[in-house]
Protein backbone atom coordinates (compact mmCIF):
# COMPACT_ATOMS: atom_id res chain seq x y z
CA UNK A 1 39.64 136.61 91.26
CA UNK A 2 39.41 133.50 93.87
CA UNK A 3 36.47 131.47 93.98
CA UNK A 4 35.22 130.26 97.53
CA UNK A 5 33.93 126.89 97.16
CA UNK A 6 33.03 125.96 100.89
CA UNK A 7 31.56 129.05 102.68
CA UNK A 8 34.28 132.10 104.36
CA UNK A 9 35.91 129.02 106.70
CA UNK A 10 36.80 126.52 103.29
CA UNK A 11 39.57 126.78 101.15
CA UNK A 12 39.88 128.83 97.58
CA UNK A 13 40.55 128.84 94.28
CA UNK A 14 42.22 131.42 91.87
CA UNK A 15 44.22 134.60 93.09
CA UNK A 16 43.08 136.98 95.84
CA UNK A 17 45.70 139.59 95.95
CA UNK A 18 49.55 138.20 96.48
CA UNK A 19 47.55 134.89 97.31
CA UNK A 20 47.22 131.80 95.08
CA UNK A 21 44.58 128.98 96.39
CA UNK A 22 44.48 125.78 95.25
CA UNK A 23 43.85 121.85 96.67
CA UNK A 24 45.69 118.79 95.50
CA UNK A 25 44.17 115.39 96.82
CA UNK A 26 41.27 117.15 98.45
CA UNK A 27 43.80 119.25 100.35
CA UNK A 28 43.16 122.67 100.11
CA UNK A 29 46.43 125.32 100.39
CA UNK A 30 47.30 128.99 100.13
CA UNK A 31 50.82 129.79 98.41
CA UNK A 32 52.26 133.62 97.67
CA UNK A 33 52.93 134.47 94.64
CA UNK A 34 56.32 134.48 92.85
CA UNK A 35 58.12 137.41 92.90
CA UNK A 36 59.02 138.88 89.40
CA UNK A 37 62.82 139.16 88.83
CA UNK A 38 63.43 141.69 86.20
CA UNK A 39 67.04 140.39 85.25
CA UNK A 40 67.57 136.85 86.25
CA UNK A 41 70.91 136.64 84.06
CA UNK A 42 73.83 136.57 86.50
CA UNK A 43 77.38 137.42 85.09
CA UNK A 44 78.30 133.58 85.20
CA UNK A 45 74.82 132.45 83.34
CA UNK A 46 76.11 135.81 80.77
CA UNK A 47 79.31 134.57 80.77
CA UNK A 48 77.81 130.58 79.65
CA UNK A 49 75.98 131.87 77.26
CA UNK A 50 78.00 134.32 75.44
CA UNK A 51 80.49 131.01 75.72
CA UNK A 52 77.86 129.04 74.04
CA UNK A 53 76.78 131.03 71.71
CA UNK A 54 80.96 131.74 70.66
CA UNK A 55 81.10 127.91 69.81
CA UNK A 56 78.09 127.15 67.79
CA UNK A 57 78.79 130.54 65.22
CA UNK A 58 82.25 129.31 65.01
CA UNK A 59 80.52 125.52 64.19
CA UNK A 60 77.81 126.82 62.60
CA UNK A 61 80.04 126.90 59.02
CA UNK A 62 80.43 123.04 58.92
CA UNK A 63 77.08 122.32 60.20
CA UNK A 64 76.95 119.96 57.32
CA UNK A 65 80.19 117.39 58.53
CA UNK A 66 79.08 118.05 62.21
CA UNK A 67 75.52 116.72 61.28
CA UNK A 68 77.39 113.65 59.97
CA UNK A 69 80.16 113.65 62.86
CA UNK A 70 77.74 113.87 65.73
CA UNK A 71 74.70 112.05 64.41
CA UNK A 72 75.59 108.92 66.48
CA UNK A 73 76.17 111.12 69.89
CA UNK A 74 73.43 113.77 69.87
CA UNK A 75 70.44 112.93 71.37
CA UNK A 76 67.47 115.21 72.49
CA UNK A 77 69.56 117.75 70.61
CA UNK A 78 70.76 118.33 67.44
CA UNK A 79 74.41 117.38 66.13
CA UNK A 80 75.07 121.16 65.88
CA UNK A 81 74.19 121.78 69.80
CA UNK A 82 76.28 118.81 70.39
CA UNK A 83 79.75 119.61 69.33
CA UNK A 84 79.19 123.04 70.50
CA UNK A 85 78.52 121.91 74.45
CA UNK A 86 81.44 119.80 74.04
CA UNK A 87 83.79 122.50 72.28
CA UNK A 88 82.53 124.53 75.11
CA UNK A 89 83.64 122.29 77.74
CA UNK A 90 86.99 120.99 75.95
CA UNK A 91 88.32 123.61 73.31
CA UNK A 92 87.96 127.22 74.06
CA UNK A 93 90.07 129.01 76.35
CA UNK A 94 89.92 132.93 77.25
CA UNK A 95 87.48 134.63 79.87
CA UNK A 96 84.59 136.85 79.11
CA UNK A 97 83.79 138.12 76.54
CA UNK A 98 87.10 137.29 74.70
CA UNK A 99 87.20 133.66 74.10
CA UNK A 100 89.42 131.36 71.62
CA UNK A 101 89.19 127.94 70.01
CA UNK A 102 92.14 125.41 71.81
CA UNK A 103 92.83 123.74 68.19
CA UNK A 104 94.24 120.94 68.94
CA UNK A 105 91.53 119.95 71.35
CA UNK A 106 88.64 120.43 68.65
CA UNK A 107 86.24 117.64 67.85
CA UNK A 108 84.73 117.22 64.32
CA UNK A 109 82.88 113.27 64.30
CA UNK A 110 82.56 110.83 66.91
CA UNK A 111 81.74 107.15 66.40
CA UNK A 112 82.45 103.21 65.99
CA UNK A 113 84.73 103.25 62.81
CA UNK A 114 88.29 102.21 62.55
CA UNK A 115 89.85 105.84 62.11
CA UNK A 116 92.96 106.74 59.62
CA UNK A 117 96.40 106.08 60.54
CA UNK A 118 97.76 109.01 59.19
CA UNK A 119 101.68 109.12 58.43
CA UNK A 120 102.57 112.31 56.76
CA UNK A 121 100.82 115.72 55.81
CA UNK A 122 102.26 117.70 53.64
CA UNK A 123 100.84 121.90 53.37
CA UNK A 124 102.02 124.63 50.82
CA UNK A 125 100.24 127.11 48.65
CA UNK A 126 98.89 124.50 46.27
CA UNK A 127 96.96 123.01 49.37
CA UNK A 128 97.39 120.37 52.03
CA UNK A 129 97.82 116.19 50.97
CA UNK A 130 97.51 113.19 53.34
CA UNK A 131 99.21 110.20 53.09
CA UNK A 132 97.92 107.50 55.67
CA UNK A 133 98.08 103.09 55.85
CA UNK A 134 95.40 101.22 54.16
CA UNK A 135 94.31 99.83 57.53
CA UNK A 136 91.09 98.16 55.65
CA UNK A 137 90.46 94.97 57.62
CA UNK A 138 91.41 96.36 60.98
CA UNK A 139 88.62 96.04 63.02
CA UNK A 140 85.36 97.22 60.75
CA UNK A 141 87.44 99.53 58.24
CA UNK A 142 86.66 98.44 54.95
CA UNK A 143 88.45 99.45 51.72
CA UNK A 144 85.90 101.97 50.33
CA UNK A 145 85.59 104.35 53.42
CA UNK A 146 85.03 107.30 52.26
CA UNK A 147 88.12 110.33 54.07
CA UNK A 148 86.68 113.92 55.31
CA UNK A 149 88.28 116.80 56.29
CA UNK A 150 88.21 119.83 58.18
CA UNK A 151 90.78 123.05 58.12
CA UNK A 152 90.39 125.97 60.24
CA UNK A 153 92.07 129.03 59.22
CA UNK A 154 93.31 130.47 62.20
CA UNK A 155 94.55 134.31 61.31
CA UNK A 156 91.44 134.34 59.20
CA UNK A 157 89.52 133.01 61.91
CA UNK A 158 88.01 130.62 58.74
CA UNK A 159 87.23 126.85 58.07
CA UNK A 160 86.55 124.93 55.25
CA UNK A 161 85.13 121.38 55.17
CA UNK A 162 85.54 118.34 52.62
CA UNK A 163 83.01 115.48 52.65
CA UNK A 164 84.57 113.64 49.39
CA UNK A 165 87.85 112.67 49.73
CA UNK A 166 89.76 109.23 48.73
CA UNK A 167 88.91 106.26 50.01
CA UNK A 168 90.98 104.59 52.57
CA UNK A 169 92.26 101.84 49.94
CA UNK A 170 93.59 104.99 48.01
CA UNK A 171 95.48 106.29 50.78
CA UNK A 172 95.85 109.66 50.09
CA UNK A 173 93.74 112.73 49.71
CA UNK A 174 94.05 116.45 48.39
CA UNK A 175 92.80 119.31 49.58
CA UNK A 176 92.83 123.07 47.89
CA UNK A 177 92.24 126.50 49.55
CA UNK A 178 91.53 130.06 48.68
CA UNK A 179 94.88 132.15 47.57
CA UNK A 180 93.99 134.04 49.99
CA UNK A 181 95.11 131.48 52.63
CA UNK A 182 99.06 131.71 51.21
CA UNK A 183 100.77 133.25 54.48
CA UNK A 184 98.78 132.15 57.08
CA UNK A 185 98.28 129.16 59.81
CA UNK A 186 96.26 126.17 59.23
CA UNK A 187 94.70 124.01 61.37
CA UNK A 188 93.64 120.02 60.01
CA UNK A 189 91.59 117.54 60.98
CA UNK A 190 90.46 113.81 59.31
CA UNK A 191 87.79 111.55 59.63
CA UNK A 192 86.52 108.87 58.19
CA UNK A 193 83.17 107.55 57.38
CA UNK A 194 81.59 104.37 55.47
CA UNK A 195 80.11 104.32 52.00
CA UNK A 196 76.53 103.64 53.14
CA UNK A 197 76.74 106.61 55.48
CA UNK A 198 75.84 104.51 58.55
CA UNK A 199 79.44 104.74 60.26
CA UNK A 200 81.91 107.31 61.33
CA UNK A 201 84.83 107.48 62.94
CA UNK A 202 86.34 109.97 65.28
CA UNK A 203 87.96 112.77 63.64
CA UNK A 204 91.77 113.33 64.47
CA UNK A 205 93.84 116.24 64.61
CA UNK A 206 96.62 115.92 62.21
CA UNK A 207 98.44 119.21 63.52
CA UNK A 208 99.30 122.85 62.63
CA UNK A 209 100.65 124.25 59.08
CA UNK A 210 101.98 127.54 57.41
CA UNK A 211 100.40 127.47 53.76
CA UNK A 212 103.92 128.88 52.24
């Protein structure tokens, strides 16, 4: 109900039908009321977030590196949210509702440290092993940065993460997967982050693999 403050010629407040009265500044004014929109989602805003909502669920099983990866990069939003918008924009290709990961073009860490300089990968049943330089020295790489990894299993539609590798001194790392991998297509990606924690690097796709 509206409320008439000055006599029938002054201006109201409240709701008097379709009619909302208010005053801002001692102004008084009259707007109409919104009109209720019982489906507001248009194909493209359906289409965004069925996108959306694609990349964070395939994410969402190495929330733990991204929350490492992105903690630099996110802000207002978490690391998770983060890697999805830009996995979204950068890595998925298809049109609704059938959409695909663009490998090669994935992002799993983003920051300030030196990165690996990988030189050979090498992938077979008994898992996948990185060789790389001991670049400690070049620019803020130091000795005992600690290697990470990330594989994505892509006839499984699968990943597995590894937060513990070798250090960068060490030069090489191993990785091990389910038997269950044998036969299919694998997908790798390294990154490097300092012993404290505070640094990362940005992750780097080392390529595709056949586990045979």
């Amino acid at each position: 109900m509206g409320t008439i403050k000055q006599g029938v010629l002054g201006g109201f407040s409240g709701k008097v039908g379709t009619v909302i009265g208010a005053s801002w500044k001692g102004t008084a004014y009259m707007r109409g009321q919104a009109t209720h929109v019982k489906n507001p989602r248009t194909e493209k805003q359906i289409a965004q977030r069925t996108k959306m909502e694609f990349a964070r669920n395939f994410l969402q099983p190495a929330a733990e590196f991204i929350n490492i990866g992105f903690k630099d990069v996110a802000k207002h939003q978490s690391p998770l949210n983060y890697a999805a918008s830009q996995m979204m924009r950068n890595a998925i290709y298809g049109d609704y509702p059938d959409y695909s990961p663009i490998y090669s073009k994935l992002k799993w860490s983003h920051g300030l440290l030196t990165p690996p300089v990988v030189e050979t990968v090498y992938a077979n049943y008994n898992g996948i092993d990185f060789l790389w330089q001991d670049n400690s020295g070049s620019g803020n790489a130091k000795a005992d940065d600690i290697s990470m990894v990330v594989v994505c299993n892509a006839d499984k539609k699968e990943l597995k993460y590894f937060m513990n590798g070798y250090t960068r001194s060490e030069t090489t790392t191993h990785c091990e997967f389910p038997i269950e991998w044998v036969g299919n297509h694998i997908h790798v990606y390294i990154t490097m982050r300092s012993a404290d924690g505070k640094l990362i690097s940005n992750s780097h796709y080392c390529g595709e693999f056949l586990l045979e």
